[in-house]
Protein backbone atom coordinates (compact mmCIF):
# COMPACT_ATOMS: atom_id res chain seq x y z
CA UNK A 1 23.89 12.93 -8.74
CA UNK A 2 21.45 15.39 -8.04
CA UNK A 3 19.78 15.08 -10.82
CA UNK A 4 18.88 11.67 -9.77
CA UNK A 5 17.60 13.53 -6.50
CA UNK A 6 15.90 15.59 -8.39
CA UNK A 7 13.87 12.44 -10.25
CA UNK A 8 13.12 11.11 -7.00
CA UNK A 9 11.30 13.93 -5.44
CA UNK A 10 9.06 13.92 -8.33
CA UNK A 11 8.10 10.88 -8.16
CA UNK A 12 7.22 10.95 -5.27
CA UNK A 13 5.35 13.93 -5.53
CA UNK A 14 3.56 12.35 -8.00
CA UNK A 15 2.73 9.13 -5.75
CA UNK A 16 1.78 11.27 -2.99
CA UNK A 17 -0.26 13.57 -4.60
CA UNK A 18 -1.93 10.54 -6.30
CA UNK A 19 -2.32 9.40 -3.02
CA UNK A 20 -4.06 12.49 -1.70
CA UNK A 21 -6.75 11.69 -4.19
CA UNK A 22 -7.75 8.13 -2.67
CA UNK A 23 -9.37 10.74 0.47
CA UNK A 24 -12.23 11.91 -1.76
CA UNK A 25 -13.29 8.13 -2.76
CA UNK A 26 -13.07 6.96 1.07
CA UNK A 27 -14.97 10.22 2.52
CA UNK A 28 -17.96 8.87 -0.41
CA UNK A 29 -17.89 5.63 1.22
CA UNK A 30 -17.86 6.45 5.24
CA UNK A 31 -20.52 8.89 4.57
CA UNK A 32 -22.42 6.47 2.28
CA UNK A 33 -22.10 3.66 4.61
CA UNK A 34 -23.56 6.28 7.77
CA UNK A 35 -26.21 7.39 6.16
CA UNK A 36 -27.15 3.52 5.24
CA UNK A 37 -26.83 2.24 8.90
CA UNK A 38 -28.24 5.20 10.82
CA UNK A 39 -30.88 6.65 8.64
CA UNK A 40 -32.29 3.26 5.98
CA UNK A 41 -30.90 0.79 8.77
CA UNK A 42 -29.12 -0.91 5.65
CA UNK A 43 -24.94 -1.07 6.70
CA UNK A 44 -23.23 -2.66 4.14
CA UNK A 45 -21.24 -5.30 4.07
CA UNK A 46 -18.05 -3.82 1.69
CA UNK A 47 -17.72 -0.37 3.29
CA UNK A 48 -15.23 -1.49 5.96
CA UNK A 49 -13.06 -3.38 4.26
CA UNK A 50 -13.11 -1.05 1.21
CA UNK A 51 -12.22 1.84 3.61
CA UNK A 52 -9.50 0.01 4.90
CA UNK A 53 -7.82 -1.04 2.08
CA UNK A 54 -7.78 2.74 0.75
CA UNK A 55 -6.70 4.11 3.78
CA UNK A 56 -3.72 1.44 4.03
CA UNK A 57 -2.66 2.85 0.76
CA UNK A 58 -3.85 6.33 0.73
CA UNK A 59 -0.75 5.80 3.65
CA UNK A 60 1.55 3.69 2.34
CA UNK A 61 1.78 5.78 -0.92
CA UNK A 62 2.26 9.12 0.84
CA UNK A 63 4.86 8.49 3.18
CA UNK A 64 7.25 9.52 0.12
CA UNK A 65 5.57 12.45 -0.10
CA UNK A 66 6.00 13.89 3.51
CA UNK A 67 9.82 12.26 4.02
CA UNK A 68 10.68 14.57 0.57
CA UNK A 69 8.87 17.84 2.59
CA UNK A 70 10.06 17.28 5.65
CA UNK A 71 6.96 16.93 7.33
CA UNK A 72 7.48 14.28 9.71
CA UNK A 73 6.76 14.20 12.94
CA UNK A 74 10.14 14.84 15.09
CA UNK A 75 11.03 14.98 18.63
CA UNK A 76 13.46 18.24 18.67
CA UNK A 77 14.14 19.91 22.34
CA UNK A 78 17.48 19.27 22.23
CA UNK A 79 17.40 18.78 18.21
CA UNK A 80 16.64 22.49 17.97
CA UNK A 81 19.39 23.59 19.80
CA UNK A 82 22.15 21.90 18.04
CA UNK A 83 24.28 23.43 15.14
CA UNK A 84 23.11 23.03 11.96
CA UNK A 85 26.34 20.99 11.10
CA UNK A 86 25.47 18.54 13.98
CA UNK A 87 21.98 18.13 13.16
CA UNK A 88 22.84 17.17 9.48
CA UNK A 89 25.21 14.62 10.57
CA UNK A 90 22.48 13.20 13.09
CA UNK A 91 20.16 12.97 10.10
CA UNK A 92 22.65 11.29 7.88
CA UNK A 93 23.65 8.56 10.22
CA UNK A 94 19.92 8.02 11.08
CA UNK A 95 18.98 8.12 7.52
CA UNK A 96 21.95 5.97 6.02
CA UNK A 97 22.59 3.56 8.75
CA UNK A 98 19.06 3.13 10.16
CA UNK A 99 16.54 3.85 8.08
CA UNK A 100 17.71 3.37 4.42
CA UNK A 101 18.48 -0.48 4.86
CA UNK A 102 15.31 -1.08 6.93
CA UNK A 103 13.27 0.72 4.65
CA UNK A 104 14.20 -1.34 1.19
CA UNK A 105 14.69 -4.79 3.08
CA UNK A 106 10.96 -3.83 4.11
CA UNK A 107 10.06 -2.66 0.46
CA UNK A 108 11.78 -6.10 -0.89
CA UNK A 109 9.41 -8.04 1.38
CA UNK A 110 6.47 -6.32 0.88
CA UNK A 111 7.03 -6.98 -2.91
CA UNK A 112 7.21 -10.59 -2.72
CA UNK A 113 4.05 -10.55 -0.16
CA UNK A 114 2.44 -8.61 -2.44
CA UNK A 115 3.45 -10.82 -5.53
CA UNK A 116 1.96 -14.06 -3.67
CA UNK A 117 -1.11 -12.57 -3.28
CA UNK A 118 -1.20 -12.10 -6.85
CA UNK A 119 -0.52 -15.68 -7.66
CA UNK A 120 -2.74 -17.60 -4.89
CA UNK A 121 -5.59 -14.39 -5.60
CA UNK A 122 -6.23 -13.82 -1.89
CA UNK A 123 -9.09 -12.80 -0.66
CA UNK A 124 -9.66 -10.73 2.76
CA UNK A 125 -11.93 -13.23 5.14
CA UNK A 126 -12.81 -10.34 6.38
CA UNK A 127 -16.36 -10.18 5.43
CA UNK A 128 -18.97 -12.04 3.01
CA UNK A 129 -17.70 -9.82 0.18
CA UNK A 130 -14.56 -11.60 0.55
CA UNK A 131 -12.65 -9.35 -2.14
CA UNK A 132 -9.31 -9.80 -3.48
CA UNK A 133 -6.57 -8.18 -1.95
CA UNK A 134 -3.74 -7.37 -4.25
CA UNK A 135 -4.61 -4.51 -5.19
CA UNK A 136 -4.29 -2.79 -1.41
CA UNK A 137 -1.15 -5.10 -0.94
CA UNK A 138 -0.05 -3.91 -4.32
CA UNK A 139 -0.36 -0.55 -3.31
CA UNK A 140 1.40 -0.71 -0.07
CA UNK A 141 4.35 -2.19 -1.71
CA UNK A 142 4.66 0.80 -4.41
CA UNK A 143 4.88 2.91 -1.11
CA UNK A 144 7.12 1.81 0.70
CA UNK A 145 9.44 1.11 -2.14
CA UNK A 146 9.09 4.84 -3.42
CA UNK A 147 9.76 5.65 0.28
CA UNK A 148 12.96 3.60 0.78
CA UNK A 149 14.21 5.36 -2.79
CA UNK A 150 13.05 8.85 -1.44
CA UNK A 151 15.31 7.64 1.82
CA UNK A 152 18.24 7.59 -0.98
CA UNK A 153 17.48 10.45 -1.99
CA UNK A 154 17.48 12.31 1.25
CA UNK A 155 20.33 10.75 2.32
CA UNK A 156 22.22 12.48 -0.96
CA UNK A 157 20.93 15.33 -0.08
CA UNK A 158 22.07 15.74 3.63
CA UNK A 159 25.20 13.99 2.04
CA UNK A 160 25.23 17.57 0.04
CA UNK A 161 24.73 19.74 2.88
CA UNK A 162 27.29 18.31 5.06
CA UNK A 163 29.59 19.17 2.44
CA UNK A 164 28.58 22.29 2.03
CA UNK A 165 28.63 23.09 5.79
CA UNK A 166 32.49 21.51 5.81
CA UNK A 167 33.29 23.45 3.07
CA UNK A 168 31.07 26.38 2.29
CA UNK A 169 30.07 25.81 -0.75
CA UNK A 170 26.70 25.91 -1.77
CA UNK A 171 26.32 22.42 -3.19
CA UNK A 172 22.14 22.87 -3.96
């Protein structure tokens, strides 16, 4: 089973780290599109919805990423001062009664939102560029499904502390 964990973490290393990339590509095209409107008086038309297309994925992707280190953003004054054993069973009912379900019946949605945009090739309306958007839609699908299977994964994993708490065994 934990090897299984162990797949999952990469991946979404992998997606996330992939993801960390798309900040060098929308940096180019912010500072691009400033220097255009402020110093040539020339804004484009494509930078906005460009930048937020990437940033809607550079998101969606990573969320994976910081769910496998932790790194979310959590409330804890009274969290803190629990027992270990009592904040792992928090995090396991959260995780496997909250978030788990939520997350993939939100990942099997976005997939089939994502899918019709492939098949009727919608376009933003956004601007006169008008570009297609499956690719961003695309992209925020493949992150929140490779969230909701990290949120399996995590759930294992406090699964394997709890036990290891109960029993004192060190379960990895």
């Amino acid at each position: 089973m934990l090897r299984i964990v162990f797949f999952i973490d990469k991946l979404s290393f992998v997606v996330g780290a992939s993801a960390a990339t798309l900040v060098l590509p929308l940096g180019l095209i912010m500072t691009y599109e400033a220097l255009a409107r402020f110093l040539l008086n020339l804004p484009t038309f494509w930078a906005y919805e460009l930048s937020y297309m990437i940033t809607g994925a550079h998101f969606a992707l990573g969320i994976a990423l910081v769910t496998r280190n932790s790194e979310h953003i959590r409330i804890d004054f009274l969290y803190s001062r629990m027992p270990e054993l009592c904040k792992e069973i928090i995090d396991f009912v959260i995780l496997f009664l909250c978030m788990t379900p939520l997350m993939i019946w939100t990942s099997v949605e976005l997939v089939a939102y994502a899918w019709n945009t492939w098949l009727i090739n919608e376009v933003s309306g956004e601007s006169g560029w008008n570009p297609v958007v499956w690719p961003a839609k695309t992209a925020i699908a493949i992150g929140f499904s490779v969230f909701a299977i990290q949120l399996i994964a995590e759930v294992i994993k406090t699964g394997s502390r709890i036990l290891s708490l109960i029993f004192g065994e060190k379960r990895g």
